[in-house]
Protein backbone atom coordinates (compact mmCIF):
# COMPACT_ATOMS: atom_id res chain seq x y z
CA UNK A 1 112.04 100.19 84.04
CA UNK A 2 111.59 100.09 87.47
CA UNK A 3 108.28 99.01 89.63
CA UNK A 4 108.01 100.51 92.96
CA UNK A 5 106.73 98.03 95.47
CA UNK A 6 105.88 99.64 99.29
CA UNK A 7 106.62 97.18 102.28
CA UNK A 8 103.44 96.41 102.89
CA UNK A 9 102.48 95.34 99.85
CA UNK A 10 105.49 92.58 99.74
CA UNK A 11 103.82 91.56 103.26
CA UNK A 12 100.15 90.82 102.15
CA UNK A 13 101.45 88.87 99.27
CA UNK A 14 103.83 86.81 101.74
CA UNK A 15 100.60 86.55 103.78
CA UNK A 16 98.63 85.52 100.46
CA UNK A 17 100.97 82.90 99.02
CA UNK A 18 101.55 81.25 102.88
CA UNK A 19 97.49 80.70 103.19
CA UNK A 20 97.71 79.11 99.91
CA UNK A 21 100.71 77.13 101.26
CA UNK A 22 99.18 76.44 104.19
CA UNK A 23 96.64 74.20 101.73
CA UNK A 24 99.69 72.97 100.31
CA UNK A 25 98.98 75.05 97.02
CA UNK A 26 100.20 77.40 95.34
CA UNK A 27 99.13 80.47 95.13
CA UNK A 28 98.93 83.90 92.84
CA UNK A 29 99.04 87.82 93.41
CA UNK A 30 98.65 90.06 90.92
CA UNK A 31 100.38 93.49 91.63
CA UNK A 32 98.38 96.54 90.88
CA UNK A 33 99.83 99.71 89.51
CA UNK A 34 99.25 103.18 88.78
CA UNK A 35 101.74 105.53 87.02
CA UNK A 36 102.93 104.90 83.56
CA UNK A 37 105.35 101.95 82.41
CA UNK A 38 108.20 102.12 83.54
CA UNK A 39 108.06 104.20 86.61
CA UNK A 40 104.91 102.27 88.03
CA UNK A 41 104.00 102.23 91.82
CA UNK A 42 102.14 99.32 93.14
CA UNK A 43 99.01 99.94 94.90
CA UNK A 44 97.34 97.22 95.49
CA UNK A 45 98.26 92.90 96.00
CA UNK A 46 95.02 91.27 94.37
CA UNK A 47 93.83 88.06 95.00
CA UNK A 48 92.02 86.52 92.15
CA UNK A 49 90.03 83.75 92.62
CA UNK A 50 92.00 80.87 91.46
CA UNK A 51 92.19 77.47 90.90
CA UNK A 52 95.58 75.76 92.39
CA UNK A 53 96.91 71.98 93.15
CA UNK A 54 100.48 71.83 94.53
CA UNK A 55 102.11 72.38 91.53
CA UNK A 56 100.24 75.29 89.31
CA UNK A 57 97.38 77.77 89.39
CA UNK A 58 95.03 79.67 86.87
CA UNK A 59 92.88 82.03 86.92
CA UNK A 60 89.30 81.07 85.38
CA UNK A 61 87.69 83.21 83.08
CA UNK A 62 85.06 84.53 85.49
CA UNK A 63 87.88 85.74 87.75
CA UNK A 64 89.38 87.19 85.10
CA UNK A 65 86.36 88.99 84.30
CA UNK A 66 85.50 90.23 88.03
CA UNK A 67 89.50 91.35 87.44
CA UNK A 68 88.87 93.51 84.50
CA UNK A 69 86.23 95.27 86.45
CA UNK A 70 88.34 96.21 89.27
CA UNK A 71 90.69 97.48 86.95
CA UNK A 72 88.41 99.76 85.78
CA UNK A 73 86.74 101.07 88.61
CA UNK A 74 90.64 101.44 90.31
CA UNK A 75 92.23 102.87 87.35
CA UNK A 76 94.96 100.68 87.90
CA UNK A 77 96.65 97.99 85.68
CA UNK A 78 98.52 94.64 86.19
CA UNK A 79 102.17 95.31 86.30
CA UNK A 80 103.22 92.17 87.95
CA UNK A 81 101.89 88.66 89.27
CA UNK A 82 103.85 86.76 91.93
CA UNK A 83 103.12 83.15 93.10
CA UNK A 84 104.43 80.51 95.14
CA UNK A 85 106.10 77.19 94.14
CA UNK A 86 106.68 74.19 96.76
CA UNK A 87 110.21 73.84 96.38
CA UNK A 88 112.57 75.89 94.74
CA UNK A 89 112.03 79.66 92.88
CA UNK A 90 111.57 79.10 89.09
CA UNK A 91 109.94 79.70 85.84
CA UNK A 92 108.38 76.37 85.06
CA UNK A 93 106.41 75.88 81.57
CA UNK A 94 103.01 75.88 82.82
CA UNK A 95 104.15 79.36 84.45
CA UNK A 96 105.19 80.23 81.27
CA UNK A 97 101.98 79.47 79.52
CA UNK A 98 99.33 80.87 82.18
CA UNK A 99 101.10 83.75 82.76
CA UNK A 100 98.72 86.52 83.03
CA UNK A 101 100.86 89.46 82.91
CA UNK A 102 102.13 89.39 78.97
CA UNK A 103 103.66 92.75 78.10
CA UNK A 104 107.09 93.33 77.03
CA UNK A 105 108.99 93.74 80.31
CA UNK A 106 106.44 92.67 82.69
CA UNK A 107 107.69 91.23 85.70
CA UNK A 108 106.55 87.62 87.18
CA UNK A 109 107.96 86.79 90.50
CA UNK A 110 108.24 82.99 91.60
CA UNK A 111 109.14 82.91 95.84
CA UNK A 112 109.90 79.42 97.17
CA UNK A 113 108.12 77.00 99.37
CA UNK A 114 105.32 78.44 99.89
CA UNK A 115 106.90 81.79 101.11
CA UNK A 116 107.24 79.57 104.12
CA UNK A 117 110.51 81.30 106.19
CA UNK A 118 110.42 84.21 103.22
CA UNK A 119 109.78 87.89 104.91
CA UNK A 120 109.69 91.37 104.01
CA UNK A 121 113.47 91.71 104.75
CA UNK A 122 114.58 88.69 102.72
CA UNK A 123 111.75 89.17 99.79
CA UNK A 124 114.30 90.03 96.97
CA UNK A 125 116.88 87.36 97.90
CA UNK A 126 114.55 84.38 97.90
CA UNK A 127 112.45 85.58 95.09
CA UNK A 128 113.45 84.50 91.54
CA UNK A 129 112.13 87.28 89.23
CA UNK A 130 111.88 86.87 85.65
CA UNK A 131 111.07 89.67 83.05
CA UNK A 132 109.45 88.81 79.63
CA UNK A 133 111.26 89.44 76.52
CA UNK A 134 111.14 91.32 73.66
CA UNK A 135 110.32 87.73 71.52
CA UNK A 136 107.89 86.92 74.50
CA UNK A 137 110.19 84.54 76.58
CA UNK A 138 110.49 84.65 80.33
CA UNK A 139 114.00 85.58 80.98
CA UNK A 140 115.98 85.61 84.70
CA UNK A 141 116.83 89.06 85.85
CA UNK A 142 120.63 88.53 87.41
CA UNK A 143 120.96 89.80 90.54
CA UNK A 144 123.03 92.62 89.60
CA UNK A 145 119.97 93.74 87.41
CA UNK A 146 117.12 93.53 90.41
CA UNK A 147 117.24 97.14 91.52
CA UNK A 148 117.07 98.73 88.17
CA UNK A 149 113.74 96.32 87.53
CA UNK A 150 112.15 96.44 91.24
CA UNK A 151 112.68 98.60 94.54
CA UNK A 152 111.38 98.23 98.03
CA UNK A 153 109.68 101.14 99.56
């Protein structure tokens, strides 16, 4: 399974999770795909409206709703969310629990401070990706196991 993320799609989320830093919260992307699971391009970094403090975000339900809608006028599906913490990269349990990408193998991408210092070029080595599990857990994806899950294009 591996999503196919173009450049400039890894810079407007940088550029989405910094303005959310910039309010010292964090912040959430949802990455938009086309193609079938498993070989899935992304097309489009979504901002949802959201509701954030420093240390979580969700999504109310009339975001999620003005969501579903653009999913079906795009034709395009979530593959992916990425956020920001204000410290270090990690799956924390409120991530766990407002996750809003749930499918088995779904990726959910946690980048560090903000994305303050984090760039296009150093995306996947700052980034701590997880992948959810067969029994629904959020598990890391070791370094050695990045490319086969996500590539830069």
């Amino acid at each position: 399974m591996t999503l196919l993320v173009p450049k400039e799609i890894v810079a407007r989320t940088i550029d989405i999770l910094r303005r959310g830093g910039a309010a010292e919260c964090e912040a959430v992307v949802l990455w938009l795909a086309s193609g079938p699971r498993g070989a899935e391009r992304i097309e489009e970094a979504y901002r949802p409206d959201q509701i954030a403090e420093t240390d979580f975000f969700r999504i109310p339900p009339a975001a999620m709703k003005d969501l579903m809608g653009h999913l079906r006028r795009t034709r395009l599906h979530v593959a992916a969310q990425v956020h920001s913490h204000p410290g270090r990269a990690f799956h924390s349990q409120p991530d766990d629990e407002w996750a809003i990408v749930r499918h088995r193998g779904a990726l959910s991408l946690v980048v560090p401070r903000f994305g303050a210092g984090t760039t296009v070029a150093n995306f996947m080595d700052q980034t701590a990706i997880y992948r959810l599990s067969d029994d629904d857990r959020w598990i890391a994806v070791p370094n050695e196991d990045v490319p086969q899950a996500m590539e830069l294009g």
